[in-house]
PDB file of N, CA and C in Angstrom:
ATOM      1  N   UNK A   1     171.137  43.065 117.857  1.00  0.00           N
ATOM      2  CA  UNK A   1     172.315  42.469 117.280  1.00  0.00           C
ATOM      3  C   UNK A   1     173.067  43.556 116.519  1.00  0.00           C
ATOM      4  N   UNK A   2     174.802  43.796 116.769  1.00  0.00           N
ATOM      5  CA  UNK A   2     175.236  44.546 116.073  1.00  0.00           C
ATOM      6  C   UNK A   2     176.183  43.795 115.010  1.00  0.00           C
ATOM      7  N   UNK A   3     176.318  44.074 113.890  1.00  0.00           N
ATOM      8  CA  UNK A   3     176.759  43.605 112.685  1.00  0.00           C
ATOM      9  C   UNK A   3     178.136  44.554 112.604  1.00  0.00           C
ATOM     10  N   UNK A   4     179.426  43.723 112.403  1.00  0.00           N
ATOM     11  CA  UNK A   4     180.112  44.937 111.792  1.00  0.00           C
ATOM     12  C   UNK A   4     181.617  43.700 110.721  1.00  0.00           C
ATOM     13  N   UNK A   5     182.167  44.848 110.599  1.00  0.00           N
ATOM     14  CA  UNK A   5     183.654  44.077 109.687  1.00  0.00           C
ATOM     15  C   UNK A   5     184.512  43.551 110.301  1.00  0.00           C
ATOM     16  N   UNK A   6     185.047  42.649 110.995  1.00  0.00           N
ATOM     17  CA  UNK A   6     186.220  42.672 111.812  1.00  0.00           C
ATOM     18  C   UNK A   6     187.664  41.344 110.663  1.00  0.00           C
ATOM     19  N   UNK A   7     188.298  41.730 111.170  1.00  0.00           N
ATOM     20  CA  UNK A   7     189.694  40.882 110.639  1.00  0.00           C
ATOM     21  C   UNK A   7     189.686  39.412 111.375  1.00  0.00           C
ATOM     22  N   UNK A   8     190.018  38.405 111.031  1.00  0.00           N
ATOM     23  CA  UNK A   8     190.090  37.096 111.379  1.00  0.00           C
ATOM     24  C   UNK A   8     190.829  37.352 112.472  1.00  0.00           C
ATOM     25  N   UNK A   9     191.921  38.018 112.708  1.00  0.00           N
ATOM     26  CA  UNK A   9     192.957  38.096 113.733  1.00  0.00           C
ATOM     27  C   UNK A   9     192.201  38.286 114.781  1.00  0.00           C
ATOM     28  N   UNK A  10     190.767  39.377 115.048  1.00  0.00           N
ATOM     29  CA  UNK A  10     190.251  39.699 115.892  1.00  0.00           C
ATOM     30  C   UNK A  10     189.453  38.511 116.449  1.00  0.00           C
ATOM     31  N   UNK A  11     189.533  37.646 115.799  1.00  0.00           N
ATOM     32  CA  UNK A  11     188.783  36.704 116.389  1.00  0.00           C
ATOM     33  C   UNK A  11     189.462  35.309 116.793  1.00  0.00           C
ATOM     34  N   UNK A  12     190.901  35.643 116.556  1.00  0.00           N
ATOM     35  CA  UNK A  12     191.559  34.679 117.084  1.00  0.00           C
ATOM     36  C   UNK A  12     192.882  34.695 118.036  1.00  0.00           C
ATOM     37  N   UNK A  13     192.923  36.276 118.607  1.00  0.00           N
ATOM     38  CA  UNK A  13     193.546  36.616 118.794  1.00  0.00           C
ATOM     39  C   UNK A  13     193.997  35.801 120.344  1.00  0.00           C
ATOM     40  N   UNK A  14     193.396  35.235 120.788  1.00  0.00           N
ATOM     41  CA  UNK A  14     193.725  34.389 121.854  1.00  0.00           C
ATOM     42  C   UNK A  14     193.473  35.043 123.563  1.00  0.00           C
ATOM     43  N   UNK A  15     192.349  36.295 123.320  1.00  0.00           N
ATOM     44  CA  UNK A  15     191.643  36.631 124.562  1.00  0.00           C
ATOM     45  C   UNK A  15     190.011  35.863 124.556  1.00  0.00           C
ATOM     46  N   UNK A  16     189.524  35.103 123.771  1.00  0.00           N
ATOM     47  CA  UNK A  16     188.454  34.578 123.417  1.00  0.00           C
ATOM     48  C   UNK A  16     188.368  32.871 123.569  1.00  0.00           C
ATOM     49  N   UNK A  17     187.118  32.971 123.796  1.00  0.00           N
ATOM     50  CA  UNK A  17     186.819  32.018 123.991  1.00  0.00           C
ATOM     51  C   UNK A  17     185.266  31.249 123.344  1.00  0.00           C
ATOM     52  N   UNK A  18     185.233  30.542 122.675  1.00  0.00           N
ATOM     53  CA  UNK A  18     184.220  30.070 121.605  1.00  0.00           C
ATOM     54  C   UNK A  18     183.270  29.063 122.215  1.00  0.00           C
ATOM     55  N   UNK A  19     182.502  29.064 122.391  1.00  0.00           N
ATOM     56  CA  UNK A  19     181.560  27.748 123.305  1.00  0.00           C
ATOM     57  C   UNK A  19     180.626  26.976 121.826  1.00  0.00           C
ATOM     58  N   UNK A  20     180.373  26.478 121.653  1.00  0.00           N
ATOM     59  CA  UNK A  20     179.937  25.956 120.800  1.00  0.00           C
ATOM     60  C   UNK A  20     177.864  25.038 121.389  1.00  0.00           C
ATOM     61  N   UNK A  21     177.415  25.833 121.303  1.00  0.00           N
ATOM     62  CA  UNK A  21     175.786  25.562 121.458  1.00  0.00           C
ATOM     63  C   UNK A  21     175.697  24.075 121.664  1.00  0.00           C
ATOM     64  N   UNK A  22     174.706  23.307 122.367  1.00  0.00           N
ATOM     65  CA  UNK A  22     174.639  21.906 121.912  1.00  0.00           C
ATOM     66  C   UNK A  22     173.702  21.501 120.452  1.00  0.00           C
ATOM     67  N   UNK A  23     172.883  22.805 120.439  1.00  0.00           N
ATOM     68  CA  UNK A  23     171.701  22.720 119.039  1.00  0.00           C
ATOM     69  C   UNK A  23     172.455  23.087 118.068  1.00  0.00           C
ATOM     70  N   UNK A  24     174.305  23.296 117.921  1.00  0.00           N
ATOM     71  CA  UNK A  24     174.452  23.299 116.540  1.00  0.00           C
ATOM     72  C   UNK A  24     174.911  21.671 115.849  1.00  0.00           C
ATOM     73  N   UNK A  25     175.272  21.802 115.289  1.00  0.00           N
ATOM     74  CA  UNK A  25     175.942  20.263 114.530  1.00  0.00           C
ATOM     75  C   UNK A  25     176.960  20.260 114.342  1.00  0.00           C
ATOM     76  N   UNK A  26     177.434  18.684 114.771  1.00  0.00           N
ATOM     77  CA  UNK A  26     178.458  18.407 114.790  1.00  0.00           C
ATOM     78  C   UNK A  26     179.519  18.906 114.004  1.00  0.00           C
ATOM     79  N   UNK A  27     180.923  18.690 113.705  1.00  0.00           N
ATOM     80  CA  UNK A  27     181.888  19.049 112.778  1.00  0.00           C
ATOM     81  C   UNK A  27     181.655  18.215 111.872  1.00  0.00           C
ATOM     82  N   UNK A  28     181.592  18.601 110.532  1.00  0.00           N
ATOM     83  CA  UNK A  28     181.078  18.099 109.857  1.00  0.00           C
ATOM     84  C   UNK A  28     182.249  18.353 108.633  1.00  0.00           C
ATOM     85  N   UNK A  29     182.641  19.040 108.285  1.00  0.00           N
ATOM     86  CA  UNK A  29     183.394  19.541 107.287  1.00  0.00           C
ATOM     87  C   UNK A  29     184.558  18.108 106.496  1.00  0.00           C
ATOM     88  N   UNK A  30     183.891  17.860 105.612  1.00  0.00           N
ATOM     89  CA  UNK A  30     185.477  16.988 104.871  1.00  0.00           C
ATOM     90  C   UNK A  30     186.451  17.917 103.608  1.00  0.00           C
ATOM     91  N   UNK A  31     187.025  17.089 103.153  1.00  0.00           N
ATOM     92  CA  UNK A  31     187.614  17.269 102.043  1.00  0.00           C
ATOM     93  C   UNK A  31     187.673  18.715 101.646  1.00  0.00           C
ATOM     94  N   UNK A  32     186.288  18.010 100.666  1.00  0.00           N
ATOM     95  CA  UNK A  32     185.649  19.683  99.673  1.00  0.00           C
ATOM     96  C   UNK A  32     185.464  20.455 100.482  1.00  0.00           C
ATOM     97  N   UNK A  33     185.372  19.990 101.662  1.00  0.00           N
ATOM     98  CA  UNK A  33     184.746  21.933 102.508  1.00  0.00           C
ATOM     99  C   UNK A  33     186.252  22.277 102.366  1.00  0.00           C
ATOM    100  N   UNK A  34     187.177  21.796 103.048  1.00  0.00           N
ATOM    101  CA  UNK A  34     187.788  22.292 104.090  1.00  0.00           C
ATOM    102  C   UNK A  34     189.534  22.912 102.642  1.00  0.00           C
ATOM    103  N   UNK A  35     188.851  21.944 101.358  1.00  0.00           N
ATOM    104  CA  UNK A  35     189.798  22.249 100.255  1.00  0.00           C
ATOM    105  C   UNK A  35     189.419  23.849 100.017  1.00  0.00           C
ATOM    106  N   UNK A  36     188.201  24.228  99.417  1.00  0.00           N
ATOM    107  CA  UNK A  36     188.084  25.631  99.310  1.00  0.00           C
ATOM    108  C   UNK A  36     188.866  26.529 100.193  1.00  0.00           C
ATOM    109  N   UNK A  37     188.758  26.710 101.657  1.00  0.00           N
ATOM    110  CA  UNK A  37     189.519  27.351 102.129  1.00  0.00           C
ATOM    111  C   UNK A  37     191.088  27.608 102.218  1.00  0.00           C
ATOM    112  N   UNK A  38     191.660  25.862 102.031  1.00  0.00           N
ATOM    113  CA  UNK A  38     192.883  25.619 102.097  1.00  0.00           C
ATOM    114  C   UNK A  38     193.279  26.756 100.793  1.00  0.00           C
ATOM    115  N   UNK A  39     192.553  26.423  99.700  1.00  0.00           N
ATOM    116  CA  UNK A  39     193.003  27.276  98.289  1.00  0.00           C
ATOM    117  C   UNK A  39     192.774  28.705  98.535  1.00  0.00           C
ATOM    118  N   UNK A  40     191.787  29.097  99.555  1.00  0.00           N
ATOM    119  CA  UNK A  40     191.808  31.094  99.622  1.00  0.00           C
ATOM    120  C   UNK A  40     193.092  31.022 100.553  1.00  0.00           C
ATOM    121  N   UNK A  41     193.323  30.242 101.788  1.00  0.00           N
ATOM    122  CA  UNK A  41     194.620  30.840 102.116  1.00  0.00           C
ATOM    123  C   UNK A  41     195.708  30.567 101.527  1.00  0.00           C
ATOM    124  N   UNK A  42     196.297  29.311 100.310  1.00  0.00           N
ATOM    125  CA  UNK A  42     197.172  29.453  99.806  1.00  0.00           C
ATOM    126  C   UNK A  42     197.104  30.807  98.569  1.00  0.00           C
ATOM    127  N   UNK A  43     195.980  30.879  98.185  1.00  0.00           N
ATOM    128  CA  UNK A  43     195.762  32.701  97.276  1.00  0.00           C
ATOM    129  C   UNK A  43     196.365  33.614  98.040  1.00  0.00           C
ATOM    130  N   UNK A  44     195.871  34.227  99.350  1.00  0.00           N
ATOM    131  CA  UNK A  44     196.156  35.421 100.256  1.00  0.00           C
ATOM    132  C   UNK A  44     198.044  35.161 100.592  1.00  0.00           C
ATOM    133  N   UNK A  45     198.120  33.935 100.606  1.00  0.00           N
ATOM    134  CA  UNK A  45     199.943  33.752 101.126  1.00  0.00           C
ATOM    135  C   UNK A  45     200.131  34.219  99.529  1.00  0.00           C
ATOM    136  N   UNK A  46     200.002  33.902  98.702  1.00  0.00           N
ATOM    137  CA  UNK A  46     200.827  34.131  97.118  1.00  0.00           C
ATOM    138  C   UNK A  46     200.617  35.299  96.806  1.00  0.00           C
ATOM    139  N   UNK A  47     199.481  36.350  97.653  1.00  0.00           N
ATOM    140  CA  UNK A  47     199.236  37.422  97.079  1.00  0.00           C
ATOM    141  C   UNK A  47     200.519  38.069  98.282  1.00  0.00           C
ATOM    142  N   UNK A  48     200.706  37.829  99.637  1.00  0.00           N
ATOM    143  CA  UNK A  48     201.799  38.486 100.150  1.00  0.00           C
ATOM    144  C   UNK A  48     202.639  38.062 100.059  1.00  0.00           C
ATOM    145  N   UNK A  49     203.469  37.235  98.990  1.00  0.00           N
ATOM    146  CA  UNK A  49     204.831  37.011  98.490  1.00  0.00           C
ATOM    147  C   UNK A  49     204.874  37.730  97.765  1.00  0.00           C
ATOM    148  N   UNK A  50     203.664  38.116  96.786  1.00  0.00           N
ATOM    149  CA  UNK A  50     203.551  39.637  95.349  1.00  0.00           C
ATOM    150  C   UNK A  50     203.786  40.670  96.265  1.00  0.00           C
ATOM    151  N   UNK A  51     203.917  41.072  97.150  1.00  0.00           N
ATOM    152  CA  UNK A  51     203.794  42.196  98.009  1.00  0.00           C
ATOM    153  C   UNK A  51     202.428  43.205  98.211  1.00  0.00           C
ATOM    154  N   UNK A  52     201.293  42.544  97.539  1.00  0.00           N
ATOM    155  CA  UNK A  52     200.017  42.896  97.467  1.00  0.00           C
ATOM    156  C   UNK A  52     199.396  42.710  98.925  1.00  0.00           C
ATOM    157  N   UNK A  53     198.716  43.572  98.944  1.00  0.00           N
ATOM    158  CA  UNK A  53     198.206  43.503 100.681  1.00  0.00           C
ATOM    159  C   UNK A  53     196.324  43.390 100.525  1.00  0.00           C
ATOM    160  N   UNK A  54     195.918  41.873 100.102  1.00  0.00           N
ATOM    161  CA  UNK A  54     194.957  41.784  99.677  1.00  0.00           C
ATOM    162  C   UNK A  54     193.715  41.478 101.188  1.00  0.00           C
ATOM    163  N   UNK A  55     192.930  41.558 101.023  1.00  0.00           N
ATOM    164  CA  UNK A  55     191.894  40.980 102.105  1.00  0.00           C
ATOM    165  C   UNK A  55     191.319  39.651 101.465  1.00  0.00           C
ATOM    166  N   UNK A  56     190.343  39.202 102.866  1.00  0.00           N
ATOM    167  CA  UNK A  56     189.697  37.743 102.409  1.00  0.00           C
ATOM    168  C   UNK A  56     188.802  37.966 102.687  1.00  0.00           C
ATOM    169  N   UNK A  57     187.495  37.620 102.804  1.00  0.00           N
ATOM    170  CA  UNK A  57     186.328  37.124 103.460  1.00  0.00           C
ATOM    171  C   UNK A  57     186.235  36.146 103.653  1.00  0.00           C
ATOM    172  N   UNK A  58     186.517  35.593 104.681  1.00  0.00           N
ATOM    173  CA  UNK A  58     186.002  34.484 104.897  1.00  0.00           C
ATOM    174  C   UNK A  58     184.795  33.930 105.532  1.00  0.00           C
ATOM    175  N   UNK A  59     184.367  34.843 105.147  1.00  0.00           N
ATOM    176  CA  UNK A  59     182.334  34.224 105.417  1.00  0.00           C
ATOM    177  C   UNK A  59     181.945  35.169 106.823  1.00  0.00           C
ATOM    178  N   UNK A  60     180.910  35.079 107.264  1.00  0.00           N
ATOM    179  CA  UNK A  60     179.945  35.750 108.616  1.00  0.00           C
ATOM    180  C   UNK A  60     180.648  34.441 109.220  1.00  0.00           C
ATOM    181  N   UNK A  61     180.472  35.662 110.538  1.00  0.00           N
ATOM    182  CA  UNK A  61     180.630  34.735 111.931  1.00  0.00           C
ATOM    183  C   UNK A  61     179.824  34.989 112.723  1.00  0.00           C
ATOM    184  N   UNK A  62     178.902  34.065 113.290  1.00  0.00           N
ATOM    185  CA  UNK A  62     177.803  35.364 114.589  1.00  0.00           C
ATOM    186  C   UNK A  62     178.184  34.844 115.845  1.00  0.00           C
ATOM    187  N   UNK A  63     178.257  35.424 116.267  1.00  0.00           N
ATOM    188  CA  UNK A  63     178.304  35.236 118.199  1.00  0.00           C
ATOM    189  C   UNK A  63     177.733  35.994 118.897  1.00  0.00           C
ATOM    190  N   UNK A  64     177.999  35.480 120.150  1.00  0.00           N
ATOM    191  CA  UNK A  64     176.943  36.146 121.139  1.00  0.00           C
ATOM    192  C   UNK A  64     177.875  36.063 122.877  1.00  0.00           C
ATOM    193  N   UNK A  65     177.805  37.702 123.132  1.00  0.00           N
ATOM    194  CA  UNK A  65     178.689  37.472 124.610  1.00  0.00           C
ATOM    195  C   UNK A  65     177.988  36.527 125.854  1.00  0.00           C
ATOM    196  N   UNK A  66     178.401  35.601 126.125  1.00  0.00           N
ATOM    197  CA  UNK A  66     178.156  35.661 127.705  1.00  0.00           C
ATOM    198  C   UNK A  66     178.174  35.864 128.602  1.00  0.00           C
ATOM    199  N   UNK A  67     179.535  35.367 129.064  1.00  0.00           N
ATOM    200  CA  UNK A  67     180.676  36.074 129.974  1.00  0.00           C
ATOM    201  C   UNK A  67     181.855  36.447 129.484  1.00  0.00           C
ATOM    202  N   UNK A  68     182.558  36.404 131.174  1.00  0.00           N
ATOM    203  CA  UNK A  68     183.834  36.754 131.262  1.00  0.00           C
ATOM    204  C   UNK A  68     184.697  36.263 132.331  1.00  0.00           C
ATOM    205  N   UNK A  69     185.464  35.265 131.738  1.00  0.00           N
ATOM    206  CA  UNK A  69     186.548  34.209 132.967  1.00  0.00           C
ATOM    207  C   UNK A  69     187.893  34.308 133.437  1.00  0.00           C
ATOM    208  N   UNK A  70     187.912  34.931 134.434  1.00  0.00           N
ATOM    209  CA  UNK A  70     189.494  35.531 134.302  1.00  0.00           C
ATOM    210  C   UNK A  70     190.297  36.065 132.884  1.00  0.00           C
ATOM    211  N   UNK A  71     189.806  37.530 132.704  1.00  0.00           N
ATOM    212  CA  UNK A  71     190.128  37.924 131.435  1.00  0.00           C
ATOM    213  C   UNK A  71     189.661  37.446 130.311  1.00  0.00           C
ATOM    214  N   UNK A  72     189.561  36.146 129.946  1.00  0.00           N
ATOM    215  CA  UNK A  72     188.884  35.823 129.138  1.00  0.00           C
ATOM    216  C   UNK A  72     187.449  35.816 128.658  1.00  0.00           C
ATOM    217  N   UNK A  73     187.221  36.538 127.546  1.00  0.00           N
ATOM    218  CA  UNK A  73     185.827  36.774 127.301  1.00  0.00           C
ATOM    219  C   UNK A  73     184.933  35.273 126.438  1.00  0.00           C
ATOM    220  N   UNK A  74     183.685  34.833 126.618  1.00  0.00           N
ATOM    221  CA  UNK A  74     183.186  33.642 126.359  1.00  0.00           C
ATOM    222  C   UNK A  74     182.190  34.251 124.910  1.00  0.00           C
ATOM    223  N   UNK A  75     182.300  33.328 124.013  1.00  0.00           N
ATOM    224  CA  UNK A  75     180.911  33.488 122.981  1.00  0.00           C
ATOM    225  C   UNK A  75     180.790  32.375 122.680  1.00  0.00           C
ATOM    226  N   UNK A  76     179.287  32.356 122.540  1.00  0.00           N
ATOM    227  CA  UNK A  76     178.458  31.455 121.739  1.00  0.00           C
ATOM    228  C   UNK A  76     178.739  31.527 120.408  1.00  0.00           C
ATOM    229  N   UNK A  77     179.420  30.812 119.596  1.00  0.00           N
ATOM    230  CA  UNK A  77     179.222  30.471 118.276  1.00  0.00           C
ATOM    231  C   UNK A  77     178.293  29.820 117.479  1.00  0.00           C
ATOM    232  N   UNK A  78     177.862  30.924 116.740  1.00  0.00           N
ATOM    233  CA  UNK A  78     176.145  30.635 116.509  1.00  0.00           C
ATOM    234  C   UNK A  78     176.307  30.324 114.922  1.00  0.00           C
ATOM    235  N   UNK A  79     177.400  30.868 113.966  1.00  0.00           N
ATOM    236  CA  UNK A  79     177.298  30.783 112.862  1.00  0.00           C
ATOM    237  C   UNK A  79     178.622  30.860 112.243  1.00  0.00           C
ATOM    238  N   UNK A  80     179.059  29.787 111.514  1.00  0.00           N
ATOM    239  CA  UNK A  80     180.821  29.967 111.285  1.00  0.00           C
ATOM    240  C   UNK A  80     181.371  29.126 111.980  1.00  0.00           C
ATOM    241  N   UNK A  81     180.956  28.019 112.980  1.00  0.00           N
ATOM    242  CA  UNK A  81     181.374  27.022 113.917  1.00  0.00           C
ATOM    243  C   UNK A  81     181.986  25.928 112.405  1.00  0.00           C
ATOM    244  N   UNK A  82     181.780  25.617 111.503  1.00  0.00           N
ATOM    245  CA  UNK A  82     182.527  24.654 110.763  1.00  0.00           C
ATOM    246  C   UNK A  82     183.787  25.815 110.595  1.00  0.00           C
ATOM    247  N   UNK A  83     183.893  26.401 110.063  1.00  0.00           N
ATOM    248  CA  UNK A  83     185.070  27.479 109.580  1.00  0.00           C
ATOM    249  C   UNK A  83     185.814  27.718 110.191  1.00  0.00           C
ATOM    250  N   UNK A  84     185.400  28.034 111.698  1.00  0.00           N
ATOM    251  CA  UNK A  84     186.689  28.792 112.708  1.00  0.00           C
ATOM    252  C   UNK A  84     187.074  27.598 113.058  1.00  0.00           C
ATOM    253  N   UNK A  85     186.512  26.280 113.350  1.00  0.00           N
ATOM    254  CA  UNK A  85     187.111  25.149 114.052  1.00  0.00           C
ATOM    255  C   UNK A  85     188.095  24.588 112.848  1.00  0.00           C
ATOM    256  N   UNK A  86     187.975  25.183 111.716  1.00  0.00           N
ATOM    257  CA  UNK A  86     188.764  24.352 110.544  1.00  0.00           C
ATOM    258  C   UNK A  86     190.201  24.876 110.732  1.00  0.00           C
ATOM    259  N   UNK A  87     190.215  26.558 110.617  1.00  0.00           N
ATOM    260  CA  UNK A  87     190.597  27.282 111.110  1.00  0.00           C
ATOM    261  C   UNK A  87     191.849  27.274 112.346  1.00  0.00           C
ATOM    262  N   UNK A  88     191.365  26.971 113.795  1.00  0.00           N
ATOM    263  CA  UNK A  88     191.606  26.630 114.728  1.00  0.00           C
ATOM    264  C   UNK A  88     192.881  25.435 114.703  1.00  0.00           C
ATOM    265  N   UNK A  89     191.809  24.241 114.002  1.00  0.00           N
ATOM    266  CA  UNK A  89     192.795  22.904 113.824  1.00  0.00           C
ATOM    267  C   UNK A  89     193.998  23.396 112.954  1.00  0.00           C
ATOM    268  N   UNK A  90     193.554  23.914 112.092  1.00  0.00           N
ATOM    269  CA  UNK A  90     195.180  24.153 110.989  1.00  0.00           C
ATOM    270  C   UNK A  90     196.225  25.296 111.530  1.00  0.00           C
ATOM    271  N   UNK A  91     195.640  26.057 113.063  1.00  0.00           N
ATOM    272  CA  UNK A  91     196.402  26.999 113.564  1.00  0.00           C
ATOM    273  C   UNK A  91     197.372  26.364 114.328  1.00  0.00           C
ATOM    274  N   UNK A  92     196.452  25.032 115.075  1.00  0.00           N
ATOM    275  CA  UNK A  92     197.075  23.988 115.885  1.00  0.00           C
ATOM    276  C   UNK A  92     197.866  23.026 114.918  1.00  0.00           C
ATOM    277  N   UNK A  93     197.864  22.586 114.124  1.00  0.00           N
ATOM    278  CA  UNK A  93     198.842  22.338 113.184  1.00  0.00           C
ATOM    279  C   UNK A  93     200.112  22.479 113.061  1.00  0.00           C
ATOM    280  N   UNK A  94     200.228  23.783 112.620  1.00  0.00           N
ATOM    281  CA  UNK A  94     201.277  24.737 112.052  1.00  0.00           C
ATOM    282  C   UNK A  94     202.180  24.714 113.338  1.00  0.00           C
ATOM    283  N   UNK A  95     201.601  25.037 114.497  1.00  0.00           N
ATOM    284  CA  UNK A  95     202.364  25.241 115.551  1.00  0.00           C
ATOM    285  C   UNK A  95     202.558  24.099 116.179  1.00  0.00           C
ATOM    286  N   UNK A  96     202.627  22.469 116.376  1.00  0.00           N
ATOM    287  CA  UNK A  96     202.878  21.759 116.303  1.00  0.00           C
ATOM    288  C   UNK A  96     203.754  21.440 115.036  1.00  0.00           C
ATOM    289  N   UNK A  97     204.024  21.609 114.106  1.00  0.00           N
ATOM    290  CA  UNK A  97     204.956  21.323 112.793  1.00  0.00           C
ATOM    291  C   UNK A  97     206.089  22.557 113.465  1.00  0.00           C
ATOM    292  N   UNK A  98     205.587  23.742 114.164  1.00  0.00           N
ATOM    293  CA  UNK A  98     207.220  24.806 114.153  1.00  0.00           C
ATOM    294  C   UNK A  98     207.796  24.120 115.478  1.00  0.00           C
ATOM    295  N   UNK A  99     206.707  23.420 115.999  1.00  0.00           N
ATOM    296  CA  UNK A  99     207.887  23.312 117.827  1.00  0.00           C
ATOM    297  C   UNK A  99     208.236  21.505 117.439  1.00  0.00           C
ATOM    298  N   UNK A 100     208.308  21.264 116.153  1.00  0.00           N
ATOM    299  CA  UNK A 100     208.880  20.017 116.095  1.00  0.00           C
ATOM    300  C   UNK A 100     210.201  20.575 115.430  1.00  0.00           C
ATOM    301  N   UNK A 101     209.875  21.447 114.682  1.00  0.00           N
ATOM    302  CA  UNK A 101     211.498  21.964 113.705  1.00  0.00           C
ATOM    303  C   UNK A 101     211.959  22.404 114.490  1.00  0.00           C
ATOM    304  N   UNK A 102     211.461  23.414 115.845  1.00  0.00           N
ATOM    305  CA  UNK A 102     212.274  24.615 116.766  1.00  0.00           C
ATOM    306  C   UNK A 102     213.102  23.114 117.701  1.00  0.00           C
ATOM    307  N   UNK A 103     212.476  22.170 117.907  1.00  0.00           N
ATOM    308  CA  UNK A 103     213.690  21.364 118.448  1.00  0.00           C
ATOM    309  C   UNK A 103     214.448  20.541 118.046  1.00  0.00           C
ATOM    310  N   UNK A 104     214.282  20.344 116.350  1.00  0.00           N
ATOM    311  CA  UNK A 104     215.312  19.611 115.605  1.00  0.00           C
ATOM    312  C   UNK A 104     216.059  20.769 115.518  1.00  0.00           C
ATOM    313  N   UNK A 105     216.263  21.857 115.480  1.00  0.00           N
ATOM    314  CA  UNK A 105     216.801  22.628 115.013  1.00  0.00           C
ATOM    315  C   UNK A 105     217.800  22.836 115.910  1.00  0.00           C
ATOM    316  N   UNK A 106     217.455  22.668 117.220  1.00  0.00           N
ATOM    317  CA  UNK A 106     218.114  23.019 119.138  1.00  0.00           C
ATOM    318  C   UNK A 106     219.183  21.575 119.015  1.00  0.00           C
ATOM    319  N   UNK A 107     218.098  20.888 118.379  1.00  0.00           N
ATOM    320  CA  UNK A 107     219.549  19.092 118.667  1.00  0.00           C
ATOM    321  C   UNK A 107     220.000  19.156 117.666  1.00  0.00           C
ATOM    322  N   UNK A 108     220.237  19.753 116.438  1.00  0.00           N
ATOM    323  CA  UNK A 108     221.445  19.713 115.358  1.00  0.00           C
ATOM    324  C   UNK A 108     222.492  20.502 116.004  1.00  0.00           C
ATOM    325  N   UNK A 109     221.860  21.687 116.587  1.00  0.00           N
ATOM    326  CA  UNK A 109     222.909  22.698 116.805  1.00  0.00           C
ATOM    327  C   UNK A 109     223.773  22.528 118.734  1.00  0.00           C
TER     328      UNK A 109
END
């Protein structure tokens, strides 16, 4: 197993692909989980409105390669499966909230 630092971006950069084990557990995350994080990324946004160029940790992630599917590379998510899926959903979010404004924005104008 190799251990190293990588940036969230690297892991979401959208050449990946996350499989999720059947021996891990379900999504589980409410409220309190999912509040802590909400509050480190509203910190990291307030620290780049200061113009501060801060980092996060947001916890270990472990995976494991399998394959590879037409370009796309596959991992087992072995550790960090509540986090990145929290993650994930609020990425899917955001971009559902911009392509609702990007077409109010097309029928005002």
């Amino acid at each position: 197993m190799k251990a190293g630092e990588k940036n969230i971006e690297s892991l979401i950069e959208g050449k990946k692909q996350y499989l999720v084990p059947l021996f891990q557990r379900a999504y589980v995350w409410e409220k309190k989980h999912w509040q802590a994080l909400w509050d480190d990324i509203m910190d990291l946004y307030s620290s780049c409105e200061d113009n501060h160029n801060e980092n996060h940790f947001f916890g270990s992630f472990v995976t494991l390669p399998v394959k590879e599917n037409d370009g796309v590379k596959q991992f087992l998510l072995i550790d960090g499966q509540q986090r990145l899926t929290t993650l994930f959903v609020l990425l899917a979010a955001l971009r559902n909230e911009a392509k609702k404004d990007d077409r109010t924005t097309r029928e005002r104008n």
